[in-house]
C-alpha atoms as a PDB file:
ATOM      1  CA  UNK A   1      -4.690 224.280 -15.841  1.00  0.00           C
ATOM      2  CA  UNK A   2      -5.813 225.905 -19.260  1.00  0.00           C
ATOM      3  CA  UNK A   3      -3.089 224.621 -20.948  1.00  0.00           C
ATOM      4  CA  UNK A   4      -3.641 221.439 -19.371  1.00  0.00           C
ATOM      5  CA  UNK A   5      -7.415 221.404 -20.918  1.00  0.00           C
ATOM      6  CA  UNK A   6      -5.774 223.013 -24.142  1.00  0.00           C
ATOM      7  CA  UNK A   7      -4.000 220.260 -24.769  1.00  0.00           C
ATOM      8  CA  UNK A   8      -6.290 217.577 -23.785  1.00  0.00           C
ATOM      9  CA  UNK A   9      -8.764 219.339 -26.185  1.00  0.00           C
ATOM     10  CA  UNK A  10      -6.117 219.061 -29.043  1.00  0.00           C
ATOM     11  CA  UNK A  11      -5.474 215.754 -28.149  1.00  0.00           C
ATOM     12  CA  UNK A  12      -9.237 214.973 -28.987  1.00  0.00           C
ATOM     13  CA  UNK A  13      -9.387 217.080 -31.922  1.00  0.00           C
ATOM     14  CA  UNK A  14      -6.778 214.735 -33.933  1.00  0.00           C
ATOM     15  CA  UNK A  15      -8.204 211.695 -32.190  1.00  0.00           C
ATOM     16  CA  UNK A  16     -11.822 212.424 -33.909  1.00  0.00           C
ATOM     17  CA  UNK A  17     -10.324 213.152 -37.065  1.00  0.00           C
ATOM     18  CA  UNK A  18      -8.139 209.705 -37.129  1.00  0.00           C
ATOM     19  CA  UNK A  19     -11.228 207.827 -36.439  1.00  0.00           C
ATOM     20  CA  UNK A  20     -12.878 209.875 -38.941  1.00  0.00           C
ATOM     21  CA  UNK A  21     -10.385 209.027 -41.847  1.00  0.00           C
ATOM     22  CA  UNK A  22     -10.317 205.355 -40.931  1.00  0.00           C
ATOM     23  CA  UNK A  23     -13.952 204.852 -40.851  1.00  0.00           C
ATOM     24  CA  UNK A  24     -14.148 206.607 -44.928  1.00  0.00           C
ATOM     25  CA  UNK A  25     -11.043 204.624 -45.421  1.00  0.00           C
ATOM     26  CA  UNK A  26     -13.059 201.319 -44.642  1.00  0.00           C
ATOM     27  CA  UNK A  27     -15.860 201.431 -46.080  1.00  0.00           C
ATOM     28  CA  UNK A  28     -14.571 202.424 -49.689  1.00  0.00           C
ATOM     29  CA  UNK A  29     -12.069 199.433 -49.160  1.00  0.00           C
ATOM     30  CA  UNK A  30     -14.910 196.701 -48.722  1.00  0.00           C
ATOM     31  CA  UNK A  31     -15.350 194.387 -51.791  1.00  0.00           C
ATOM     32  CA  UNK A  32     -18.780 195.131 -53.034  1.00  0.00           C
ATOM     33  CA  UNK A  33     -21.049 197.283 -54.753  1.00  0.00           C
ATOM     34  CA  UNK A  34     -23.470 199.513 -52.847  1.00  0.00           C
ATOM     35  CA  UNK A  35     -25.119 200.965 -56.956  1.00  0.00           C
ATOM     36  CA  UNK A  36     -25.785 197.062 -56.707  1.00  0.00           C
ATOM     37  CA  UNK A  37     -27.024 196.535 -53.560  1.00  0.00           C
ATOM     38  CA  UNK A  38     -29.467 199.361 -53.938  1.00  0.00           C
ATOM     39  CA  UNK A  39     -30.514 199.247 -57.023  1.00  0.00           C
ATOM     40  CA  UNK A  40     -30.055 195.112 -57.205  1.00  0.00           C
ATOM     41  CA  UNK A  41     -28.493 192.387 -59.348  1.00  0.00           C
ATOM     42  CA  UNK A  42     -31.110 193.160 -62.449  1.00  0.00           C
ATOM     43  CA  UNK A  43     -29.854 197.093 -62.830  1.00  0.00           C
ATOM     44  CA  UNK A  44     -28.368 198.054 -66.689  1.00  0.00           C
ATOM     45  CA  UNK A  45     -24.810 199.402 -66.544  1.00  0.00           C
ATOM     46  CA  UNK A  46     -26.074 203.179 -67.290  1.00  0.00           C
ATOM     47  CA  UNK A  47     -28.724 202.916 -64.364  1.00  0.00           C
ATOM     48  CA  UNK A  48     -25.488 201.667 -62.248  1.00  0.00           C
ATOM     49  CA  UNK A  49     -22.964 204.783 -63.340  1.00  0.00           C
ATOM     50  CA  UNK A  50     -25.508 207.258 -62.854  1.00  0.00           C
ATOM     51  CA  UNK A  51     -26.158 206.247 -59.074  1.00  0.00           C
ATOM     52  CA  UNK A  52     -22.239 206.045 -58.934  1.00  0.00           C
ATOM     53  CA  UNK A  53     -22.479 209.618 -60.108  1.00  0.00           C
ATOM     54  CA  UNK A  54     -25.396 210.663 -57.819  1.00  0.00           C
ATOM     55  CA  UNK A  55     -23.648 209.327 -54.734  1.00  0.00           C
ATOM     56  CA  UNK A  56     -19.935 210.464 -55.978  1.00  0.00           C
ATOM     57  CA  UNK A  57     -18.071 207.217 -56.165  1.00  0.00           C
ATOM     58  CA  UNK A  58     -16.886 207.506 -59.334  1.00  0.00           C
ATOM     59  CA  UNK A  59     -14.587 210.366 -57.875  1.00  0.00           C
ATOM     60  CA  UNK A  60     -10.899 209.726 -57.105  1.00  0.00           C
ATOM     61  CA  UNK A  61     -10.653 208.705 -53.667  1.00  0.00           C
ATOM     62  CA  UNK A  62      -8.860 211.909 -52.378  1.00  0.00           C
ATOM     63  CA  UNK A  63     -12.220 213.891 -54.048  1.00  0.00           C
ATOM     64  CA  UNK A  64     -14.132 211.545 -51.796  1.00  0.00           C
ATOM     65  CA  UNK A  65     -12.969 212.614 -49.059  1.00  0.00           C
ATOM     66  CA  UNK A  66     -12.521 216.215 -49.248  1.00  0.00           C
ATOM     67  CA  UNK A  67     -16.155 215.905 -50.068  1.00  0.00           C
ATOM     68  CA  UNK A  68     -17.022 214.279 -47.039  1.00  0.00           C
ATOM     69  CA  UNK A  69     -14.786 216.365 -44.839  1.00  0.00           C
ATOM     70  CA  UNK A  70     -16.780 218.656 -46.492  1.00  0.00           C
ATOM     71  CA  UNK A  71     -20.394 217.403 -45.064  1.00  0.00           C
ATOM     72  CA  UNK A  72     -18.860 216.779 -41.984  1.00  0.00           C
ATOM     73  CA  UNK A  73     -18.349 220.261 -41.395  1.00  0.00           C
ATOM     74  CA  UNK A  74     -21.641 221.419 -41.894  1.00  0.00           C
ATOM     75  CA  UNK A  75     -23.185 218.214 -40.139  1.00  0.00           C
ATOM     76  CA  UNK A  76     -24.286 216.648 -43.703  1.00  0.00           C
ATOM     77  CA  UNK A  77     -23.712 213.155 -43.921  1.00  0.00           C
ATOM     78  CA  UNK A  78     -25.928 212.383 -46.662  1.00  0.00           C
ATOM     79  CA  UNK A  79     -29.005 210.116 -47.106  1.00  0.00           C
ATOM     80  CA  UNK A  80     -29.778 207.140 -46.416  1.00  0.00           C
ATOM     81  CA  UNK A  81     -30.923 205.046 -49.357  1.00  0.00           C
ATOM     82  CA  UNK A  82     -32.822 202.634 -47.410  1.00  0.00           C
ATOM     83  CA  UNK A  83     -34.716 205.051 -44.993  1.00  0.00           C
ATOM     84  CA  UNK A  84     -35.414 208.011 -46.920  1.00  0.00           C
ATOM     85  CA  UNK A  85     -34.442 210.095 -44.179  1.00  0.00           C
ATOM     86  CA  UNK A  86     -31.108 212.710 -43.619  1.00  0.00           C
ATOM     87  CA  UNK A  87     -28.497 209.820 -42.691  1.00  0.00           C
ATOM     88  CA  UNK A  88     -27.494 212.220 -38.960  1.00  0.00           C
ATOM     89  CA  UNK A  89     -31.462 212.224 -38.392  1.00  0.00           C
ATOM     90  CA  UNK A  90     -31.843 208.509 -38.741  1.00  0.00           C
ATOM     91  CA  UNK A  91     -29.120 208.294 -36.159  1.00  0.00           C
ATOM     92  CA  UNK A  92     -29.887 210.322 -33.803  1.00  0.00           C
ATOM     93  CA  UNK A  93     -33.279 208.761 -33.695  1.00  0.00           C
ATOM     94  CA  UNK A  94     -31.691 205.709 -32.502  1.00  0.00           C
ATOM     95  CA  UNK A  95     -29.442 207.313 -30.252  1.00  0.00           C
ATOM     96  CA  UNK A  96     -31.753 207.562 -27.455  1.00  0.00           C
ATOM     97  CA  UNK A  97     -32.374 204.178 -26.950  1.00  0.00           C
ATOM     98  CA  UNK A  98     -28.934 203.615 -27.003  1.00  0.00           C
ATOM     99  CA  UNK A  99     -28.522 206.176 -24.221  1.00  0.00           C
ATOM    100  CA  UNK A 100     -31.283 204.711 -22.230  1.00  0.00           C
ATOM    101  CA  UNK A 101     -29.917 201.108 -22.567  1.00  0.00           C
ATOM    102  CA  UNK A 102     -26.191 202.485 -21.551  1.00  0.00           C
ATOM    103  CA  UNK A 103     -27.607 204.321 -18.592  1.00  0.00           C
ATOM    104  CA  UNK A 104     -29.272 201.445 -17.099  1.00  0.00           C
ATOM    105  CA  UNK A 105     -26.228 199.563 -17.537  1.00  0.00           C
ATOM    106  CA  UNK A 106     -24.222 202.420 -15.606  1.00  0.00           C
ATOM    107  CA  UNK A 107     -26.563 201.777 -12.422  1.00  0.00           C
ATOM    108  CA  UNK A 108     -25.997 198.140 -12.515  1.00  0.00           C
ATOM    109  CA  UNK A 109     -22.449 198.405 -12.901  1.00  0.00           C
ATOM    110  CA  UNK A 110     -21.926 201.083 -10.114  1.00  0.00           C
ATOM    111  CA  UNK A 111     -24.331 199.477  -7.738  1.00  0.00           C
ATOM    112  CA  UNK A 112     -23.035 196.284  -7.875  1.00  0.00           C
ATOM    113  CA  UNK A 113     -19.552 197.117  -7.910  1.00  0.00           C
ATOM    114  CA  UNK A 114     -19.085 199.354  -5.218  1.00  0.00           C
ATOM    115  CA  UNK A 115     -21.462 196.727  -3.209  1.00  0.00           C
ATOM    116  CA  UNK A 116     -18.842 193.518  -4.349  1.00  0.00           C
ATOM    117  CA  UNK A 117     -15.984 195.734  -3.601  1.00  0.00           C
ATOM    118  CA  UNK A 118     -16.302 196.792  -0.547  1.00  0.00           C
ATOM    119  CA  UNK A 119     -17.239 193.901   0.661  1.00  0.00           C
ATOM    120  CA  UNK A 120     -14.243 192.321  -0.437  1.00  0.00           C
ATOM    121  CA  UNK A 121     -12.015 194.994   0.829  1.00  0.00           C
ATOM    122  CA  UNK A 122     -13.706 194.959   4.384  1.00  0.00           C
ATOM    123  CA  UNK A 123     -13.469 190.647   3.627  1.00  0.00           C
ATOM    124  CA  UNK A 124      -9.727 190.657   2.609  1.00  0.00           C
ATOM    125  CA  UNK A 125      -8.307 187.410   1.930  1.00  0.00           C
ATOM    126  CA  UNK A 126     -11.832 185.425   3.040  1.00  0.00           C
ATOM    127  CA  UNK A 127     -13.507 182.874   1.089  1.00  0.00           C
ATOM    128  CA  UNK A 128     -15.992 185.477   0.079  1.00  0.00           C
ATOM    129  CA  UNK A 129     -12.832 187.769  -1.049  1.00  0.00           C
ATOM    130  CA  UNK A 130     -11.764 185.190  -3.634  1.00  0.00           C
ATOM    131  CA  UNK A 131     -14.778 183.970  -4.914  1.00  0.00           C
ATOM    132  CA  UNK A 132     -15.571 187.773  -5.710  1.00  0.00           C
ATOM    133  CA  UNK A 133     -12.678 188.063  -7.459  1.00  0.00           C
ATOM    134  CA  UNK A 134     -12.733 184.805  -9.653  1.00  0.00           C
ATOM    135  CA  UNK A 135     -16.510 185.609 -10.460  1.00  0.00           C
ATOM    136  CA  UNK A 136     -15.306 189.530 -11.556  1.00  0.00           C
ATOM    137  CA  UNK A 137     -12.469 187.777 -13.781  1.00  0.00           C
ATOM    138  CA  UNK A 138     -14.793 185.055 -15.175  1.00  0.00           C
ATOM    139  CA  UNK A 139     -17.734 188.030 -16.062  1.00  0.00           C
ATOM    140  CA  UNK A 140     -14.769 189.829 -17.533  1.00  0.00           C
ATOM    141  CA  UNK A 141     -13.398 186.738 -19.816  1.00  0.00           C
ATOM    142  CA  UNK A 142     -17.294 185.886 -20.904  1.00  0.00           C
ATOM    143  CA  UNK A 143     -18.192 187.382 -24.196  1.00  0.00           C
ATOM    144  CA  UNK A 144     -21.510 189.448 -24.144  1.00  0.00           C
ATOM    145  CA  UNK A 145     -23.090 187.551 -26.591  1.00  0.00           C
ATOM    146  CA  UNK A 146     -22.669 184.563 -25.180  1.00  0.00           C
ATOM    147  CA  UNK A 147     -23.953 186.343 -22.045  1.00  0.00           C
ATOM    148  CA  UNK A 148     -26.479 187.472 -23.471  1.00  0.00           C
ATOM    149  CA  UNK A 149     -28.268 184.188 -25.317  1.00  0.00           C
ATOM    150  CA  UNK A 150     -27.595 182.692 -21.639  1.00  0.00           C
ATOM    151  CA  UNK A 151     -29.538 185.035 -20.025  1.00  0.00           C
ATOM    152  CA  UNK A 152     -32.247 184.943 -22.606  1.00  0.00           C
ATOM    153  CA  UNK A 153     -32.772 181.281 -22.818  1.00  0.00           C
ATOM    154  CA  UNK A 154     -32.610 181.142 -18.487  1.00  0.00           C
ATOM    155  CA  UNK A 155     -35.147 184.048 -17.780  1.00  0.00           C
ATOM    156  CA  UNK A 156     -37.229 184.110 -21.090  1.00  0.00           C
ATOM    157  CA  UNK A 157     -37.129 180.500 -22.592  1.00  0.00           C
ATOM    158  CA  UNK A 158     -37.113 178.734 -19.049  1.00  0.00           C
ATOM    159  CA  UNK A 159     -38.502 180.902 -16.756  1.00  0.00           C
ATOM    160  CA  UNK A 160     -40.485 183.392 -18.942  1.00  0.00           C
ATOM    161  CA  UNK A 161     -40.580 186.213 -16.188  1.00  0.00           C
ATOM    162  CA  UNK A 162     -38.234 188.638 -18.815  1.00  0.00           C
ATOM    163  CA  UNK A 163     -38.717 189.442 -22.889  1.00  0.00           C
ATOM    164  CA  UNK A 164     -35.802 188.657 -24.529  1.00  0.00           C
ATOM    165  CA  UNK A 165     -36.560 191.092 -26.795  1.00  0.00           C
ATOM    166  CA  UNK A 166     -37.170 194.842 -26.258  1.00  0.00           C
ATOM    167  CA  UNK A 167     -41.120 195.512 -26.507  1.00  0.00           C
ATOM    168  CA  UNK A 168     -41.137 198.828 -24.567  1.00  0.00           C
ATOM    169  CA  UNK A 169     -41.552 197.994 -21.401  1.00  0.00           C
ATOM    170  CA  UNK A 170     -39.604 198.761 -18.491  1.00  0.00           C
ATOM    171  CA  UNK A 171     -38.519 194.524 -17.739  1.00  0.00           C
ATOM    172  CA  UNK A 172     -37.128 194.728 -21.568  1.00  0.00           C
ATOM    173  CA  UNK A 173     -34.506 196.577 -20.384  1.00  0.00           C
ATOM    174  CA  UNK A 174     -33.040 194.230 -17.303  1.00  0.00           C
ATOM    175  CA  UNK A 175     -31.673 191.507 -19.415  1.00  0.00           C
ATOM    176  CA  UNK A 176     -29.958 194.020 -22.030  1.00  0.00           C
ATOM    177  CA  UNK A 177     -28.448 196.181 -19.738  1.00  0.00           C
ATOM    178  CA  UNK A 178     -27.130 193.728 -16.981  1.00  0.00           C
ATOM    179  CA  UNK A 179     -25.569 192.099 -20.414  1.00  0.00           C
ATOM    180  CA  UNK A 180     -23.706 195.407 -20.471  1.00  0.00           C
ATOM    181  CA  UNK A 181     -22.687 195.899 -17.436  1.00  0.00           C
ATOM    182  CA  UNK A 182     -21.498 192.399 -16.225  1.00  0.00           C
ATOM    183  CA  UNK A 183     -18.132 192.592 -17.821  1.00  0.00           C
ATOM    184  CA  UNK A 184     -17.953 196.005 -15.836  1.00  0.00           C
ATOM    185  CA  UNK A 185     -18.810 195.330 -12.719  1.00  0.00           C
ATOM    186  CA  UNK A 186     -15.889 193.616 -12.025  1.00  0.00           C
ATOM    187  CA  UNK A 187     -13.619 195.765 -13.258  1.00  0.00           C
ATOM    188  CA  UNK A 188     -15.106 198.500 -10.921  1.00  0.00           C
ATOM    189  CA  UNK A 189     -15.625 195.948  -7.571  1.00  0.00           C
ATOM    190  CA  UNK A 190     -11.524 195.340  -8.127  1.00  0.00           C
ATOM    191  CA  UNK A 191     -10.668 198.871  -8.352  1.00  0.00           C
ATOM    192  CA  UNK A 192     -12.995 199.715  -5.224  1.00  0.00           C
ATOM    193  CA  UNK A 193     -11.406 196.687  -3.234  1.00  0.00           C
ATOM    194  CA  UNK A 194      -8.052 198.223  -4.182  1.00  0.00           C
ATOM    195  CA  UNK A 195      -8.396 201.578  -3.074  1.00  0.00           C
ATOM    196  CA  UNK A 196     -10.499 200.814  -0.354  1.00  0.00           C
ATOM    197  CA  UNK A 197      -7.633 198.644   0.856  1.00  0.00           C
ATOM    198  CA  UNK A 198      -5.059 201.854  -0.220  1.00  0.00           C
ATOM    199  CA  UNK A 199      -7.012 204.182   2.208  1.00  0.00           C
ATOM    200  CA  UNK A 200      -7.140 201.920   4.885  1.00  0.00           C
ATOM    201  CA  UNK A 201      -3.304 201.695   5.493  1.00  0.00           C
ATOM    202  CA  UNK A 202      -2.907 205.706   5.241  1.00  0.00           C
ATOM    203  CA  UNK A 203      -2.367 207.736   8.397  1.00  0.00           C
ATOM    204  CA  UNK A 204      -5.928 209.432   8.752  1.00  0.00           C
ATOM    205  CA  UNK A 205      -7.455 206.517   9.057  1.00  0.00           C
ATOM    206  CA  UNK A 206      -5.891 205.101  12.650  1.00  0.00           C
ATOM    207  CA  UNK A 207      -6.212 208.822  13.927  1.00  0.00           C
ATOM    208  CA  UNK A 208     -10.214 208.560  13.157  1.00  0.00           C
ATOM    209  CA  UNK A 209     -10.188 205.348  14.814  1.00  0.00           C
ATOM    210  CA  UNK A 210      -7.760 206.540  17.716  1.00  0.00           C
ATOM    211  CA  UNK A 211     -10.321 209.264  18.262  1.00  0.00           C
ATOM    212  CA  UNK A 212     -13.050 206.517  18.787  1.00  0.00           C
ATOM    213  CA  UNK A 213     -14.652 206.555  15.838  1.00  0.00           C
ATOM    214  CA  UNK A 214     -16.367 203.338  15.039  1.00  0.00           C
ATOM    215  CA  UNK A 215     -14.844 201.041  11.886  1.00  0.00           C
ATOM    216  CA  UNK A 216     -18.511 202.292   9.880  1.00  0.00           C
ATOM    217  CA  UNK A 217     -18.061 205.946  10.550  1.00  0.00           C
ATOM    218  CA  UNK A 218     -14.321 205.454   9.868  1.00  0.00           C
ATOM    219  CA  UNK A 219     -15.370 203.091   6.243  1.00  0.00           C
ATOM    220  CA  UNK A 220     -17.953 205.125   4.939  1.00  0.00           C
ATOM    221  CA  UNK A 221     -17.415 208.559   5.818  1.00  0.00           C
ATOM    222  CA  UNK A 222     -13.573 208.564   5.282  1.00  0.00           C
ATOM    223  CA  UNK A 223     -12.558 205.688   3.229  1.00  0.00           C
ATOM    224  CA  UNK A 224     -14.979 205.119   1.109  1.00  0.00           C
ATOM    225  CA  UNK A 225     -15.695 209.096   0.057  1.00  0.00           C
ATOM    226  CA  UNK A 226     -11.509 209.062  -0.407  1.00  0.00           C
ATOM    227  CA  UNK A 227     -11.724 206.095  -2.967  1.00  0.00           C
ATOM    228  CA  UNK A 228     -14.623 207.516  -5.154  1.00  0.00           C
ATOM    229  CA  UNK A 229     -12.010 210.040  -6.606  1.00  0.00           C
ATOM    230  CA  UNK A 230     -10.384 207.974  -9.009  1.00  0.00           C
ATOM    231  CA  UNK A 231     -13.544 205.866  -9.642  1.00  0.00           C
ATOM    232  CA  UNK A 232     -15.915 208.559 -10.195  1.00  0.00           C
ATOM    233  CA  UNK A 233     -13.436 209.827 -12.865  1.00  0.00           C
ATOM    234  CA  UNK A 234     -13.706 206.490 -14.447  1.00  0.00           C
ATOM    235  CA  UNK A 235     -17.674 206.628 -15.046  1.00  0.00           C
ATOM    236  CA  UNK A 236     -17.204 208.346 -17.928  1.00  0.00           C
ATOM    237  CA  UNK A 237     -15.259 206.267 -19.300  1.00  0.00           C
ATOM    238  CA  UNK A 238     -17.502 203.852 -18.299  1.00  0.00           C
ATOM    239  CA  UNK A 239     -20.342 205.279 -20.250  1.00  0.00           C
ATOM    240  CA  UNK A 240     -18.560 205.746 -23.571  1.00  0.00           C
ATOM    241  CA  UNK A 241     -17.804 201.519 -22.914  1.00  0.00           C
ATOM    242  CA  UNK A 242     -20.535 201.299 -23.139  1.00  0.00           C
ATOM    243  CA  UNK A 243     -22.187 203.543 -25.719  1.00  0.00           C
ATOM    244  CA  UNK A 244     -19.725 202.088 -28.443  1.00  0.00           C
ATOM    245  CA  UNK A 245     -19.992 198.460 -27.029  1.00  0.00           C
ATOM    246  CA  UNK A 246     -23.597 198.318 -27.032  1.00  0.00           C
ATOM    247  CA  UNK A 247     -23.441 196.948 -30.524  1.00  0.00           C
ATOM    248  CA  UNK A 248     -23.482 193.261 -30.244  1.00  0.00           C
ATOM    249  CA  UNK A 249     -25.993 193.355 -26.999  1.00  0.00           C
ATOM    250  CA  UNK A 250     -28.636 195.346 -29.069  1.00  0.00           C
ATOM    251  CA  UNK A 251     -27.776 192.494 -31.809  1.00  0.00           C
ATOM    252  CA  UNK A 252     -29.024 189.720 -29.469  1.00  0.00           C
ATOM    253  CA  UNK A 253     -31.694 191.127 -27.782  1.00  0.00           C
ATOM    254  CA  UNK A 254     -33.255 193.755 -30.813  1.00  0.00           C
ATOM    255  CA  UNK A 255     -32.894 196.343 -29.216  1.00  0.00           C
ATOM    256  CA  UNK A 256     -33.800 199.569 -31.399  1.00  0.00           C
ATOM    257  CA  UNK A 257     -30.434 201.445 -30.951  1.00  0.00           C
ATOM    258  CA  UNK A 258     -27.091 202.849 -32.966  1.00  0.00           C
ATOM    259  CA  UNK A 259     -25.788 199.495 -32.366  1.00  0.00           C
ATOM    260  CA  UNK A 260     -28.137 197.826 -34.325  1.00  0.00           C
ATOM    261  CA  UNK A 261     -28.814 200.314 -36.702  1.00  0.00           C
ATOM    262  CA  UNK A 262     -25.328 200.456 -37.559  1.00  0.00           C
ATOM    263  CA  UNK A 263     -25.316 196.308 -38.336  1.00  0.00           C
ATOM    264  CA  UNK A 264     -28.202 196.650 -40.554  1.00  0.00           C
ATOM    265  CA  UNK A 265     -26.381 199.528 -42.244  1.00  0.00           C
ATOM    266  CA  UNK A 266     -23.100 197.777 -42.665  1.00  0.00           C
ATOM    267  CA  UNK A 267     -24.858 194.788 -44.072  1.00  0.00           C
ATOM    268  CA  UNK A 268     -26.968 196.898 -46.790  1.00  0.00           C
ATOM    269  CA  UNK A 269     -23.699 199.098 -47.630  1.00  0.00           C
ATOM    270  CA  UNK A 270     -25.529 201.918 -46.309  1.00  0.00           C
ATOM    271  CA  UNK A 271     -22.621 204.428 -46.453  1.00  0.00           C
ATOM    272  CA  UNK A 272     -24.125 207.812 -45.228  1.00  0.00           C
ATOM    273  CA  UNK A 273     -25.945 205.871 -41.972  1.00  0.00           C
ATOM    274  CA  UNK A 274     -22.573 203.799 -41.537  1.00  0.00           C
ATOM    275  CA  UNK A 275     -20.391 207.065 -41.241  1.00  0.00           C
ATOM    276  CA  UNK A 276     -23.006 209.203 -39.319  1.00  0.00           C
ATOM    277  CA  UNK A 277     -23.385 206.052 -36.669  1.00  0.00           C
ATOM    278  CA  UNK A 278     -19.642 205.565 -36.593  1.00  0.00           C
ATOM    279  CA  UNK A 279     -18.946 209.334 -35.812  1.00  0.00           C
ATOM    280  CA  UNK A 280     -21.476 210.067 -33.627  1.00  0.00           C
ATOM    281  CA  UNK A 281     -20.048 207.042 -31.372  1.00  0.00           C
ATOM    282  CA  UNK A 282     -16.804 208.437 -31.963  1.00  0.00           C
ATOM    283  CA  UNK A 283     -17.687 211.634 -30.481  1.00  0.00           C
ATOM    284  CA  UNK A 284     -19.282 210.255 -27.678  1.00  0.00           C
ATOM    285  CA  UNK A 285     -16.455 208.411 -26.657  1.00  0.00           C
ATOM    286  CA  UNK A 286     -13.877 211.347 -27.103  1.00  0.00           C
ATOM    287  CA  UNK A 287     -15.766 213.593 -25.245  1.00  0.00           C
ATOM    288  CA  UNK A 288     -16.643 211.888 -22.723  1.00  0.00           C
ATOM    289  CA  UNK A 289     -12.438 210.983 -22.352  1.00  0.00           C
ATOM    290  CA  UNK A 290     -11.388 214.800 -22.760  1.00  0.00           C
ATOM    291  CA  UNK A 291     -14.688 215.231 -19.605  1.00  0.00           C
ATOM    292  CA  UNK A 292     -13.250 212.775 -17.692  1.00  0.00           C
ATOM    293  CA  UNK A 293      -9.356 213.925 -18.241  1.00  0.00           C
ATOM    294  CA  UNK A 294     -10.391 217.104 -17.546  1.00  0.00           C
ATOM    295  CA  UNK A 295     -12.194 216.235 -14.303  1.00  0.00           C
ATOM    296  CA  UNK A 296      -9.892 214.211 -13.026  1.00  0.00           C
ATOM    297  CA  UNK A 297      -7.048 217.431 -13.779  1.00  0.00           C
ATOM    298  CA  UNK A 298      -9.292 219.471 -11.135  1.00  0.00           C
ATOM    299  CA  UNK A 299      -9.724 216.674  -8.849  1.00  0.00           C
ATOM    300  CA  UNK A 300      -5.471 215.715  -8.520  1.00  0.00           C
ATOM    301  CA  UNK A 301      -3.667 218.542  -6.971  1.00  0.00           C
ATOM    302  CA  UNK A 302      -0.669 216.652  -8.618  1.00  0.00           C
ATOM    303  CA  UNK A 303      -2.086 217.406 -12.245  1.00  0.00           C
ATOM    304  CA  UNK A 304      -2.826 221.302 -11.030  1.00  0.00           C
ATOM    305  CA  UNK A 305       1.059 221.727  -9.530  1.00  0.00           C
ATOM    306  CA  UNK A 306       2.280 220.329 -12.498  1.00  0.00           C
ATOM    307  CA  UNK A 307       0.425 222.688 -15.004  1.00  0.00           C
ATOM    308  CA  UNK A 308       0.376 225.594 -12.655  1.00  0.00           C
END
């Protein structure tokens, strides 16, 4: 099993510094100025070197980045020109909301996909069955923006019983997260309806019933505790999803997160934010991965026997 996590964890290790690379590659490969943008269109040529100098792009590009390997290292990403602040402090400022927004989105997705399901598992083949699935594909094929200016102008234009816009209140956060999580839930209802239906045909489950054991002891004592194995390991997945797809949602809806902060960044040629946004989300998805790899290695016995 350690080597198992060993290599998982080395896995990870090149995966964050590929991301890494790409994001610095990126940004110093987008056509613009960012000495202009700060300093703006009515800047003298010696006013526009010496920010160059200050923020090291007049360095070869391999300089560059050795310099910001550099910073990463000790956790300095710079600062941001249009805050004021450390360009990892403005971040992680923003990360909470972010967190917030992706939790609520986790409870909607999990509530209402092991609800859709198993209902559709314990409804196999019914009317109700189908339409559960067609609904799960269509939330799937629906792009969150679009879901998201729906569900604003229905419950805040039309009905005006939600903010479309986040104003700190608890009912600011329905219409956000449920943007999140509808692509998700059914993803999750499908792959509770299929291994609901996968435990029902194995041999434990006509012994519990052959004992006498009622179809709802037999469903949600046996079945159902049996399928949340390889969906439970999938919540973390679920939350990185979300964490670094949270982008466009906060867009829509204002929502004062990474997402958002990192749009406003991009769009100012705010380099330090840009790269401190981009990695922290980075992170978060990797380790929530090598978490979920790792639990899943201790839940399989097939994953233990093969690194044993």
């Amino acid at each position: 099993m350690t080597g198992f996590v060993g290599r998982r964890l080395a896995q990870a290790l090149l995966q964050i510094w590929g991301a890494i690379t790409i994001v610095f590659v990126a940004l110093r490969v987008l056509p613009g100025d960012p000495a202009e943008l700060i300093l703006g269109s009515q800047a003298t040529p010696e006013q526009l070197a010496a920010l160059r100098a200050q923020l090291g792009l007049d360095d070869p590009l391999p300089v560059q980045y050795l310099h910001h390997l550099q910073g990463l290292l000790s956790l300095d990403f710079g600062q941001s020109w249009r805050q004021g602040v450390g360009a990892l402090d403005a971040c992680l400022e923003r990360l909470g909301p972010t967190l917030v927004l992706s939790a609520w989105a986790m409870v909607f997705t999990v509530v209402l996909g092991f609800l859709t399901g198993s209902y559709a598992a314990r409804h196999a083949n019914s009317l109700a069955d189908r339409l559960i699935s067609v609904s799960s594909l269509v939330g799937q094929a629906l792009p969150p923006f679009w879901i998201g200016i729906m569900l604003s102008l229905i419950f805040a234009r039309g009905l005006q019983i939600l903010p479309s816009t986040a104003d700190g209140t608890m009912a600011s956060l329905l219409l956000p997260a449920f943007t999140l999580a509808l692509p998700f839930v059914g993803w999750l209802g499908r792959l509770v309806r299929t291994g609901v239906l996968e435990e029902m045909n194995q041999d434990y489950v006509r012994t519990a019933r052959a004992k006498g054991l009622s179809d709802r002891v037999v469903f949600y004592i046996h079945v159902l505790r049996n399928t949340l194995v390889p969906v439970v390991t999938m919540l973390g997945l679920l939350m990185g999803n979300f964490i670094a797809n949270g982008v466009i949602v906060e867009v829509v809806f204002a929502w004062p997160g990474i997402g958002r902060l990192l749009v406003d960044s991009i769009t100012f040629r705010d380099y330090a934010v840009v790269e401190a946004v981009l990695t922290v989300i980075t992170l978060c998805y990797i380790t929530l991965n090598l978490l979920v790899d790792v639990l899943y290695g201790y839940l399989d016995p097939r994953i233990q026997l093969e690194n044993a």
